[in-house]
N, C-alpha and C. Protein backbone atom coordinates (compact mmCIF):
# COMPACT_ATOMS: atom_id res chain seq x y z
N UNK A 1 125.52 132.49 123.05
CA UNK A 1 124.53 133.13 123.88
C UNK A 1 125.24 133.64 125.14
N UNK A 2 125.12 135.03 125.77
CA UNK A 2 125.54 135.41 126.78
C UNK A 2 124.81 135.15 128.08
N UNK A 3 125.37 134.78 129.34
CA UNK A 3 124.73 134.64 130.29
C UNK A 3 125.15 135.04 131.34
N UNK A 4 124.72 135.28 132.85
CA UNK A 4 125.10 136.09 133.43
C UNK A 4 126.46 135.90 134.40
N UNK A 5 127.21 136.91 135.15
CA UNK A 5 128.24 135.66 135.77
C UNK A 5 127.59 135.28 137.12
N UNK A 6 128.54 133.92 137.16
CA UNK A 6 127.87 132.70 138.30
C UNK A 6 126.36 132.38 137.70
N UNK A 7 126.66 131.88 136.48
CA UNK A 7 124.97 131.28 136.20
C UNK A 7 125.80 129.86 135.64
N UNK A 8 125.09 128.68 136.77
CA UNK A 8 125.48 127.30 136.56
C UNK A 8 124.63 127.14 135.08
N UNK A 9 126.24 126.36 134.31
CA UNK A 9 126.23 125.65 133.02
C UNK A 9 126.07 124.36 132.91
N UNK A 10 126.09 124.28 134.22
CA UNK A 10 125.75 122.52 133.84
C UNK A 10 125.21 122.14 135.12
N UNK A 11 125.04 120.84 135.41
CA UNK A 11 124.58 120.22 136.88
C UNK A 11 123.30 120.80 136.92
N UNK A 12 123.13 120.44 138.41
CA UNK A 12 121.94 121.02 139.13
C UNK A 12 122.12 121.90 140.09
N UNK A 13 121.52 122.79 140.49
CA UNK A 13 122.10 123.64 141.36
C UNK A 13 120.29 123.83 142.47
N UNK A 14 119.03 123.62 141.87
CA UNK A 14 118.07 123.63 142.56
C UNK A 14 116.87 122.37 141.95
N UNK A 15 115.69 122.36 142.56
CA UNK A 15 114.63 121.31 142.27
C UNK A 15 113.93 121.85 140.77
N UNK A 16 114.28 122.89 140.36
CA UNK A 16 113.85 123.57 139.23
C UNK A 16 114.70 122.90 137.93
N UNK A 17 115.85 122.72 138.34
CA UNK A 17 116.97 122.06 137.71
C UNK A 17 116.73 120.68 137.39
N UNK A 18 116.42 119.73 138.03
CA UNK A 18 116.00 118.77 138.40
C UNK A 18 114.46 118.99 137.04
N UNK A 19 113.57 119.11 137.92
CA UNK A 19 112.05 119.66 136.72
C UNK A 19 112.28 120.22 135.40
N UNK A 20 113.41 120.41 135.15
CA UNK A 20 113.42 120.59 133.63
C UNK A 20 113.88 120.09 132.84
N UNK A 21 114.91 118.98 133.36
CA UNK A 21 115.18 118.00 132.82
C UNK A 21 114.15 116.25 132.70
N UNK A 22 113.39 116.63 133.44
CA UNK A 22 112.01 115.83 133.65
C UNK A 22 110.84 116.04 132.37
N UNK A 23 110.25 114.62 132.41
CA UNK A 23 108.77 114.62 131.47
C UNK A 23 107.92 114.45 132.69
N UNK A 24 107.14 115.62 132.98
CA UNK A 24 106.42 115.42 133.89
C UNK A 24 105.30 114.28 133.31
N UNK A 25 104.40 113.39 134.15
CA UNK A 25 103.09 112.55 133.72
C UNK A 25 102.13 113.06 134.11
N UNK A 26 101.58 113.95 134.33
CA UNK A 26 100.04 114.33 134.66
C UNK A 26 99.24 112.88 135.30
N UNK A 27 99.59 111.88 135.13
CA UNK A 27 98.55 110.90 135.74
C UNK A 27 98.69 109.97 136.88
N UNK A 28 100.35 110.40 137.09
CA UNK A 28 100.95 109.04 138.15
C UNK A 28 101.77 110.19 138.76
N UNK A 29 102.16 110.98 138.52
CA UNK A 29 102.58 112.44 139.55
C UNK A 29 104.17 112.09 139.17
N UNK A 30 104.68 111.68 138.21
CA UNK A 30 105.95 111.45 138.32
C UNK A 30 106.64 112.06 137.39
N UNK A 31 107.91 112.37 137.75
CA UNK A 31 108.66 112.99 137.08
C UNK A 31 109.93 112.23 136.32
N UNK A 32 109.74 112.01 135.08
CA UNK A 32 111.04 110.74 134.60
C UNK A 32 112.04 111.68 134.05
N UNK A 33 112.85 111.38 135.09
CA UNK A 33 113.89 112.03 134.77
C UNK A 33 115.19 111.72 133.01
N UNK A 34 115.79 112.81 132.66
CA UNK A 34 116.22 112.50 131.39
C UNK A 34 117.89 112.64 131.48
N UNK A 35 118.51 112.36 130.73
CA UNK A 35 120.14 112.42 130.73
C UNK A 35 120.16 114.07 130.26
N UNK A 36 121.70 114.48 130.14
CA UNK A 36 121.29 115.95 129.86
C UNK A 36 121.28 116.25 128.00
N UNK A 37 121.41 114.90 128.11
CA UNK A 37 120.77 115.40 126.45
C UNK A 37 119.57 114.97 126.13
N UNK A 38 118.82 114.54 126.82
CA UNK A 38 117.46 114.41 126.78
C UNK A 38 116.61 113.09 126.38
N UNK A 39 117.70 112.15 126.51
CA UNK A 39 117.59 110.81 126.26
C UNK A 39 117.23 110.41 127.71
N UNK A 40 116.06 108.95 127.38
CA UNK A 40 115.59 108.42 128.76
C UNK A 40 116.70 107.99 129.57
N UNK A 41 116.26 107.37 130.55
CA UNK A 41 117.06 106.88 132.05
C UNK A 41 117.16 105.27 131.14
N UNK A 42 118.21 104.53 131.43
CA UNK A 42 118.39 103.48 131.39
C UNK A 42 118.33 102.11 132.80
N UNK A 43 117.25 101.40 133.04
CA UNK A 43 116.63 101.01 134.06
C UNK A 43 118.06 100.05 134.29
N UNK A 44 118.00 99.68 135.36
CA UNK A 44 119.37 98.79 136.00
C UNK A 44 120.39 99.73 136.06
N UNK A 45 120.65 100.83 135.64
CA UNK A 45 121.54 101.77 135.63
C UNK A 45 121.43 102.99 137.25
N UNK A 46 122.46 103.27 137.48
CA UNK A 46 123.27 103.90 138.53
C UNK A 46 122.53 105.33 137.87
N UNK A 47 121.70 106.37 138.56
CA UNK A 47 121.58 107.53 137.49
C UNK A 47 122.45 108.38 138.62
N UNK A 48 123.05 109.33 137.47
CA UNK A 48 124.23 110.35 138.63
C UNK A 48 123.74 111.79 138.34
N UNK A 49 123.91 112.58 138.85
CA UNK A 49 123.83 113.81 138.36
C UNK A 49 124.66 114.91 138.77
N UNK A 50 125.55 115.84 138.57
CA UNK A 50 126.41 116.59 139.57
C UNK A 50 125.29 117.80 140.38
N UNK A 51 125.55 117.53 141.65
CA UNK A 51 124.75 118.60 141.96
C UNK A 51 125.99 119.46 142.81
N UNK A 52 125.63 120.94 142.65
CA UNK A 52 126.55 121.88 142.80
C UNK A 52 127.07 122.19 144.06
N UNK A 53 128.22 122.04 144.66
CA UNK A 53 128.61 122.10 146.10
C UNK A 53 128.91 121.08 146.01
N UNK A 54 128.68 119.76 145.89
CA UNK A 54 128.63 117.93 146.31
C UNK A 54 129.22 117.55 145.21
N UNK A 55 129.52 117.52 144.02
CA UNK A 55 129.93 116.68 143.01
C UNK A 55 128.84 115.72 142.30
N UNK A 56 129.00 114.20 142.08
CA UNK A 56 128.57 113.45 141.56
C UNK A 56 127.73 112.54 142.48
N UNK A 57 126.16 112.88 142.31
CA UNK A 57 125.65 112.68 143.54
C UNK A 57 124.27 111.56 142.16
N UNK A 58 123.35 110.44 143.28
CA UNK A 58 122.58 109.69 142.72
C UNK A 58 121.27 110.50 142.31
N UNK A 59 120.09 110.28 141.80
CA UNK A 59 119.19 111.21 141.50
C UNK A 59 118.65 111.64 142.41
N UNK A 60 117.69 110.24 143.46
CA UNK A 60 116.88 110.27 144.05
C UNK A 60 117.62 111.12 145.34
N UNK A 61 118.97 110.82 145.81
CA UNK A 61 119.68 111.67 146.67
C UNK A 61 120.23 113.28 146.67
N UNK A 62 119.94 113.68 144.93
CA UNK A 62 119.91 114.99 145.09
C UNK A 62 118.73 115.42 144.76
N UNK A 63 117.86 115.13 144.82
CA UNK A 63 116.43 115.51 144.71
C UNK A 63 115.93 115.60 145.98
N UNK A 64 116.49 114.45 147.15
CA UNK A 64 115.54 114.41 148.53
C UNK A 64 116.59 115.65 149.61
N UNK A 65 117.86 116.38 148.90
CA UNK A 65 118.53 116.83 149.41
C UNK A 65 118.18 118.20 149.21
N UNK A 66 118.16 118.40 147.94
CA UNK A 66 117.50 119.71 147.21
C UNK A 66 116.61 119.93 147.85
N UNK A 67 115.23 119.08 147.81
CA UNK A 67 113.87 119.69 148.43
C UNK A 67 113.86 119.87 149.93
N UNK A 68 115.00 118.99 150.84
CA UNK A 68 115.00 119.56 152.35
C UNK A 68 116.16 120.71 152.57
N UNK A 69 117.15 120.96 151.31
CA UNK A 69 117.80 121.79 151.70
C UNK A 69 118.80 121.55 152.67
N UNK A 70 119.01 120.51 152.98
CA UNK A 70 120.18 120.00 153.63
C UNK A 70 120.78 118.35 153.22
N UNK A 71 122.21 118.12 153.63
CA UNK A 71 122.44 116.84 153.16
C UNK A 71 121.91 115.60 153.96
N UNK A 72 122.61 114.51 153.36
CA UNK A 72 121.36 113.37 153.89
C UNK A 72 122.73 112.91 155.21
N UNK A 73 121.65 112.50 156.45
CA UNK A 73 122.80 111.97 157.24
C UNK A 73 123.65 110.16 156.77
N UNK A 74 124.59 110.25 157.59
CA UNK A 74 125.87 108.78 157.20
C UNK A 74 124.60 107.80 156.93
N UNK A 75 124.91 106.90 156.28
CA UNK A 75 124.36 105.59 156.33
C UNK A 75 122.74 105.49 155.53
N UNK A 76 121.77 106.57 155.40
CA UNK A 76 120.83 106.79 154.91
C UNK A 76 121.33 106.52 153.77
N UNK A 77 119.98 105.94 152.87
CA UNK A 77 119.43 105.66 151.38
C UNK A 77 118.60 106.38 150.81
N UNK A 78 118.45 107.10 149.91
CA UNK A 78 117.15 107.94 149.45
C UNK A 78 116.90 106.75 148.60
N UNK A 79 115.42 106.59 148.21
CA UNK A 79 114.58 105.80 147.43
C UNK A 79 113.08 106.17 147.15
N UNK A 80 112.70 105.62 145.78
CA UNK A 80 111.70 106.02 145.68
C UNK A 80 110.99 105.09 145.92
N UNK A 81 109.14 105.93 145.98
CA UNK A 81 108.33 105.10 146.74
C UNK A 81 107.40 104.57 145.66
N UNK A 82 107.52 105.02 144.57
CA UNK A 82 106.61 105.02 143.03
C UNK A 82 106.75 103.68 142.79
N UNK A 83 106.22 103.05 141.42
CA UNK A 83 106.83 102.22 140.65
C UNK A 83 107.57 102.37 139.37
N UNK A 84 108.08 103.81 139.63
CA UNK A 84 108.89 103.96 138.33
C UNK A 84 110.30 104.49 138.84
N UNK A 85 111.27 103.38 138.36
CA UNK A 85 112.75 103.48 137.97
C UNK A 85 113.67 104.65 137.99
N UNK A 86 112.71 106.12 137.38
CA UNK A 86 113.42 107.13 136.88
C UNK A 86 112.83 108.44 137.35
N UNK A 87 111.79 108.24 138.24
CA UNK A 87 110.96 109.22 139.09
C UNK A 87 111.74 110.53 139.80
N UNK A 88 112.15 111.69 139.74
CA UNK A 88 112.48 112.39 140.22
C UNK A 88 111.73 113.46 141.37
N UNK A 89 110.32 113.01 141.19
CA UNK A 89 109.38 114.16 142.15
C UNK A 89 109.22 114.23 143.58
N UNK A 90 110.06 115.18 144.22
CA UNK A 90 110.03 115.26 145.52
C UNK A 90 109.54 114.39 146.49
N UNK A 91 107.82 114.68 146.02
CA UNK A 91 106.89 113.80 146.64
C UNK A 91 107.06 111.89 146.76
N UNK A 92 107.64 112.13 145.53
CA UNK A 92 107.77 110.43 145.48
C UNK A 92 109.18 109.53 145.63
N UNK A 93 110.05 110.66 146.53
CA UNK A 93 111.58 109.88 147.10
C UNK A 93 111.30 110.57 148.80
N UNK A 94 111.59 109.47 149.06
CA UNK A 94 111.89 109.31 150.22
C UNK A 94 113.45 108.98 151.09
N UNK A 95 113.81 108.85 152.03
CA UNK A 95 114.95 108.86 152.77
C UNK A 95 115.06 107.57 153.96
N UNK A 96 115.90 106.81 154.27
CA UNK A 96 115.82 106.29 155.59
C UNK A 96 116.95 105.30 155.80
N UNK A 97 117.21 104.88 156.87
CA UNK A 97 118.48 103.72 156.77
C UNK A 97 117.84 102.50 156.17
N UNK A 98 118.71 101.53 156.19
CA UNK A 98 118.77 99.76 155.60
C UNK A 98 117.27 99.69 155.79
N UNK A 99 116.22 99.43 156.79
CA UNK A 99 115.30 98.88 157.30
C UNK A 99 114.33 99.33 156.56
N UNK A 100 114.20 101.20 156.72
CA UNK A 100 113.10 101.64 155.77
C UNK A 100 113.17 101.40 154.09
N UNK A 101 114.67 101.31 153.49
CA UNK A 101 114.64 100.80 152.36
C UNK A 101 114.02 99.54 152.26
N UNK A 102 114.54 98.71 152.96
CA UNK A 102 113.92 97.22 152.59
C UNK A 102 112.57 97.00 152.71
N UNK A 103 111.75 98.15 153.92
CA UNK A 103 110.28 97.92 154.22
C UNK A 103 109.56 99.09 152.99
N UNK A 104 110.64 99.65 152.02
CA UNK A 104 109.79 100.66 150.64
C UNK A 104 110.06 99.39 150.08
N UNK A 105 110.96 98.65 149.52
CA UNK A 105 111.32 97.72 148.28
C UNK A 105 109.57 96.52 148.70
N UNK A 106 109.85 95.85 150.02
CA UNK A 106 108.72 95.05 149.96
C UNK A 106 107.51 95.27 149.77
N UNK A 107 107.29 96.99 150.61
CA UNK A 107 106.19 97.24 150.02
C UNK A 107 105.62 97.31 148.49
N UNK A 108 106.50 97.70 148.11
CA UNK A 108 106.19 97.55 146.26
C UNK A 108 106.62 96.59 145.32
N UNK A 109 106.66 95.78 146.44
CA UNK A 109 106.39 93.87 145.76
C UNK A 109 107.69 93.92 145.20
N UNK A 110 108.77 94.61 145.10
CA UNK A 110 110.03 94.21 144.46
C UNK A 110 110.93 92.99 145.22
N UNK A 111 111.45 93.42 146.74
CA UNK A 111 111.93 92.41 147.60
C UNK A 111 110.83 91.66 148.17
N UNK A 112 111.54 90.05 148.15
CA UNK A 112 110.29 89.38 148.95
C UNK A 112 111.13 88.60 150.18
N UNK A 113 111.84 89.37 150.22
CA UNK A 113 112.84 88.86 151.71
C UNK A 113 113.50 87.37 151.30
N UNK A 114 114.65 86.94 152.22
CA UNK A 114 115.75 86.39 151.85
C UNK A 114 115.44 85.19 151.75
N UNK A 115 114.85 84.19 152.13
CA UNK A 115 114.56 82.84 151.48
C UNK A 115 113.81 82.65 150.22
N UNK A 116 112.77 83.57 149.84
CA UNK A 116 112.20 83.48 148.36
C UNK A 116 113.65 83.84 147.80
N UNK A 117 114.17 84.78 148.01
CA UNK A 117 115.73 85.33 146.93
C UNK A 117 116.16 84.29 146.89
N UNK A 118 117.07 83.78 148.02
CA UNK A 118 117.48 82.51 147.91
C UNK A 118 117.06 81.55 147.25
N UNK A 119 116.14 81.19 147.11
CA UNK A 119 115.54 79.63 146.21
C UNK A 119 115.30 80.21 144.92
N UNK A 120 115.06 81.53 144.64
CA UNK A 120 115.19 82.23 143.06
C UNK A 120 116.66 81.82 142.58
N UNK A 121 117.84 82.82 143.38
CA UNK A 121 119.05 82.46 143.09
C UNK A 121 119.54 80.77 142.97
N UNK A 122 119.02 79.98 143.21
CA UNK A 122 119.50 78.60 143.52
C UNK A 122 118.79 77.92 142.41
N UNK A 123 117.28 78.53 141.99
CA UNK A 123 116.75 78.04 140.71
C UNK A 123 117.55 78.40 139.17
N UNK A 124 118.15 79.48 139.69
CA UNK A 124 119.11 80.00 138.53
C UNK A 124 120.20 79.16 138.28
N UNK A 125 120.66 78.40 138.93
CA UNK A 125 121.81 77.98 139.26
C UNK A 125 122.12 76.59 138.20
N UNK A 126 120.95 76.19 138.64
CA UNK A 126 120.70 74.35 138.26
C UNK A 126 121.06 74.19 137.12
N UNK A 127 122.40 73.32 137.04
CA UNK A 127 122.68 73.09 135.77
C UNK A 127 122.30 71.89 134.96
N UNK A 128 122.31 72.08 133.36
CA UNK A 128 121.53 71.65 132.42
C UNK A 128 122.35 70.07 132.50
N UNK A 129 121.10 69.56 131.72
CA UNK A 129 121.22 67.60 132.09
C UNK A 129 122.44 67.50 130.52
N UNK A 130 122.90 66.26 130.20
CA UNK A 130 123.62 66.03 128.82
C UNK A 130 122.80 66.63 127.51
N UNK A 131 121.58 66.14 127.61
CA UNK A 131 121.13 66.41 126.02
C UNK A 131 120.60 67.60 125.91
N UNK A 132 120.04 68.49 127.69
CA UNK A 132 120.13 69.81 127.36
C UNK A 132 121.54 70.70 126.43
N UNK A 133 122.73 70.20 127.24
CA UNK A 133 123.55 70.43 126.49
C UNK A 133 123.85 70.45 124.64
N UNK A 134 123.51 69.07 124.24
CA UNK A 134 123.88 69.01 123.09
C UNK A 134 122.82 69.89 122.46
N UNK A 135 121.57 69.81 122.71
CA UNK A 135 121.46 70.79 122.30
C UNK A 135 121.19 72.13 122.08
N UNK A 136 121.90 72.51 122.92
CA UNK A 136 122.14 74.22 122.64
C UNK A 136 123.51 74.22 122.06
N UNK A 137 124.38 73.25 121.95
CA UNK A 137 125.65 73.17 121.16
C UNK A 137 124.99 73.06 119.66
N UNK A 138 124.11 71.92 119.41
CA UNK A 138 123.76 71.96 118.12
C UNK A 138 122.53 72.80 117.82
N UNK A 139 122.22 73.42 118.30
CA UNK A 139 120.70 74.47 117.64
C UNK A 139 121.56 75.22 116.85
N UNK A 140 120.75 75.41 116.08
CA UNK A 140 121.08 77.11 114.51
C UNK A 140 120.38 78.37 114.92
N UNK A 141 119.80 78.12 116.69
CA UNK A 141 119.00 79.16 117.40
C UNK A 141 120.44 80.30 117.55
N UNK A 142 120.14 81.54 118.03
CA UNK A 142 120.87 82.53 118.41
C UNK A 142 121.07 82.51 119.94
N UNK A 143 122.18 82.37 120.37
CA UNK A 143 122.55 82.21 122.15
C UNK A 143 121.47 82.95 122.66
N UNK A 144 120.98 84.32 122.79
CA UNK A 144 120.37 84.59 123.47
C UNK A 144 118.62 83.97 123.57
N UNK A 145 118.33 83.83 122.41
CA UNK A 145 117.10 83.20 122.12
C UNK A 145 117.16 81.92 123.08
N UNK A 146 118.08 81.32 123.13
CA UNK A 146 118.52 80.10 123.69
C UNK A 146 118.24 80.02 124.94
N UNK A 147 119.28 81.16 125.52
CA UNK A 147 119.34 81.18 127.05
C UNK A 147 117.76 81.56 127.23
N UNK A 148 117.20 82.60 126.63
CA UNK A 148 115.69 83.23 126.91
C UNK A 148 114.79 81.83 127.32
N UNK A 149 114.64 80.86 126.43
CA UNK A 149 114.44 79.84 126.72
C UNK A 149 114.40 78.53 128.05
N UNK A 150 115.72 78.84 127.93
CA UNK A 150 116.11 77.75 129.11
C UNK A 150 116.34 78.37 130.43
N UNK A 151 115.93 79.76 130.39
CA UNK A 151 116.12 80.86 131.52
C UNK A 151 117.69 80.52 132.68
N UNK A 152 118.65 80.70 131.30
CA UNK A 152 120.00 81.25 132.00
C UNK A 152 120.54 82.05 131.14
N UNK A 153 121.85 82.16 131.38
CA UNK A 153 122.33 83.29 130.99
C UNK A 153 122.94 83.14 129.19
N UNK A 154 122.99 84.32 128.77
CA UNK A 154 123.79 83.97 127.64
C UNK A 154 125.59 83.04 127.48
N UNK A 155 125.86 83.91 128.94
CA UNK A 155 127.27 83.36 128.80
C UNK A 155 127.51 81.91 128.93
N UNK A 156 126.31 81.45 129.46
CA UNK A 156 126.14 80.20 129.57
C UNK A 156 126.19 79.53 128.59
N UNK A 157 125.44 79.89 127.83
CA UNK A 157 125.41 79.17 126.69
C UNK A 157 126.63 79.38 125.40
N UNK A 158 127.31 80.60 125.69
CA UNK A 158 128.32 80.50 124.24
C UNK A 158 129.56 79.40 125.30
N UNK A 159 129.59 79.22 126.27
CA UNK A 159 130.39 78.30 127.12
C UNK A 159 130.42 77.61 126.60
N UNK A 160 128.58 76.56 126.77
CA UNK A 160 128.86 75.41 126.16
C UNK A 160 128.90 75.16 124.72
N UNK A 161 128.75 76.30 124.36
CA UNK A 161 129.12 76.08 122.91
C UNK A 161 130.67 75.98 122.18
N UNK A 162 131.58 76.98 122.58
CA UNK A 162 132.63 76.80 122.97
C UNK A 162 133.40 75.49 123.37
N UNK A 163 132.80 75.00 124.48
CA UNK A 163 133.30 73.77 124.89
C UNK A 163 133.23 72.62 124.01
N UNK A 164 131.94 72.41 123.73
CA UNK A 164 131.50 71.87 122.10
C UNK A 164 132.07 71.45 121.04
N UNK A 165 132.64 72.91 120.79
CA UNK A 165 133.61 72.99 119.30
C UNK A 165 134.50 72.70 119.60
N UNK A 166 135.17 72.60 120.75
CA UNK A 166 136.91 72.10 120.82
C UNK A 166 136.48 71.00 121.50
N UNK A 167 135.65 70.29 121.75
CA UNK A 167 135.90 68.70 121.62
C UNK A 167 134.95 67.69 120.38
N UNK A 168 134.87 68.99 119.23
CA UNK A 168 134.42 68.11 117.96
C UNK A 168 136.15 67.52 117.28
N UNK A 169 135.84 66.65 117.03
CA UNK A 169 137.10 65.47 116.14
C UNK A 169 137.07 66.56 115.32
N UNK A 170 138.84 66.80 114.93
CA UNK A 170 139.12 67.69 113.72
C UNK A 170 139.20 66.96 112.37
N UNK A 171 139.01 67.62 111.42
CA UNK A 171 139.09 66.57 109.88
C UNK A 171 140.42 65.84 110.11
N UNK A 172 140.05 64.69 109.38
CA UNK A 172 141.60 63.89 109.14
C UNK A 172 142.03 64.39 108.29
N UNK A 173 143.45 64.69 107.66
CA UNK A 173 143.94 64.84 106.80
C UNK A 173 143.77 64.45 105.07
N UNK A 174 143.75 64.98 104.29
CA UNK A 174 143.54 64.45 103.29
C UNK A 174 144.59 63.53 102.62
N UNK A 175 144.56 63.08 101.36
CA UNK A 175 145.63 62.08 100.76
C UNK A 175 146.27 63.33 100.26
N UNK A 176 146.39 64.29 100.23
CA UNK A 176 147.70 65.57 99.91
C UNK A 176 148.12 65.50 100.83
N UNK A 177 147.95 65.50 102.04
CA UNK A 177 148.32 65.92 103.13
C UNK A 177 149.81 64.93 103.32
N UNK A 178 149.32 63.40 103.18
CA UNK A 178 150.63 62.38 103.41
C UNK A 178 151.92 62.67 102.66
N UNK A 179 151.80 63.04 101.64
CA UNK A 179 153.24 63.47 101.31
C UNK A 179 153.77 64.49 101.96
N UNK A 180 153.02 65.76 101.82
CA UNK A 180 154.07 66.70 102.95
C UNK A 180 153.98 65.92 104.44
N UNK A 181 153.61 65.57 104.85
CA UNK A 181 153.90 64.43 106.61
C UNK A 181 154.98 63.89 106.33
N UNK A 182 155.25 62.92 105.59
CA UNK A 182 156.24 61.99 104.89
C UNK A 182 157.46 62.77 104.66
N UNK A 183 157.24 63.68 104.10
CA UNK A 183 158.76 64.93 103.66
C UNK A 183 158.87 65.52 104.80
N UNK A 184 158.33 65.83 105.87
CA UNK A 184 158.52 66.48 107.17
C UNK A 184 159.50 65.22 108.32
N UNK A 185 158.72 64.04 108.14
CA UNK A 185 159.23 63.09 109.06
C UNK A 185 160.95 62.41 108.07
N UNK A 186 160.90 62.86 107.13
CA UNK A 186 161.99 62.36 106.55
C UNK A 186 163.24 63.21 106.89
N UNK A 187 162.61 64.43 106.93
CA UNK A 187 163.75 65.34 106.97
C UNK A 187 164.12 65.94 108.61
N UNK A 188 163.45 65.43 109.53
CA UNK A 188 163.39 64.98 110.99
C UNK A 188 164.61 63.51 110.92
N UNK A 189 164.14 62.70 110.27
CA UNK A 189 165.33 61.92 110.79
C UNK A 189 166.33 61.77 110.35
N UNK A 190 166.35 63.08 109.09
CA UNK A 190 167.66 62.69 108.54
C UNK A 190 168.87 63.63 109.39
């Protein structure tokens, strides 16, 4: 297909750019943004997008940059104010240093400020008594099912599983076994 010259092939170059890579929702005003092949946003994930002039810029930061038309000053965060992860619509990112982020996150019940975190993180922590141990060493459950359970982590658990297996007693040797021992220690002291 021919196109014209200076017509951006890739990236973003305006908020139109941005909107067409979007499923708009008609009901919550949001725009979920898509990868450029048209696969969803992956939540816990970093979303990047190149926007043109800037390079490799975050969503919500070339979206709140695009629609004011200028860049964001040092130290500012763009964030959205929605409850969705992958929101691209003007209306629903916002801009501000440390303070206004943390006073968008609480407002939408995500942060609950640093001593609830704290005693979350510290509940995570608590490690399992002996017979918790044995058994998640001996279940025929699947690690993650496991951890889902006992609300820690997987790695946790192939640990102690791991740990487990190398302090199970190895088979004793069989009665084949003593003759080659016997022909090994013989030919050691000879």
């Amino acid at each position: 297909m021919s196109h014209k010259h200076g017509a951006h092939l890739d990236g973003v170059a305006d908020i139109e750019g941005i909107r067409m890579r979007c499923i708009c929702d008609s009901h919550t005003g949001c725009w979920h943004f898509r990868t450029a092949r048209g696969k969803p946003m992956v939540q816990g994930r970093r979303h990047v997008v190149w926007l043109h002039g800037r390079g490799p810029v975050s969503v919500p930061r070339a979206v709140w940059e695009l629609s004011r038309r200028r860049t964001m000053p040092e130290g500012w965060r763009a964030f959205r104010t929605c409850h969705s992860f992958d929101c691209a619509n003007p209306r629903h990112i916002k801009a501000g240093a440390g303070e206004a982020y943390g006073k968008a996150l609480t407002d939408r019940g995500v942060f609950h400020g640093n001593a609830e975190n704290a005693r979350n993180a510290y509940a995570k922590r608590i490690k399992l008594n002996a017979e918790m141990w044995q058994w998640v060493a001996e279940s025929s459950q699947f690690g993650t099912e496991i951890a889902h359970a006992l609300d820690v982590s997987p790695a946790l658990v192939y640990r102690i599983r791991a740990t487990w297996r190398s302090r199970l007693m190895r088979a004793a040797p069989s009665v084949f076994e003593f003759g080659r021992i016997a022909a090994n220690v013989s030919r050691a002291a000879a």
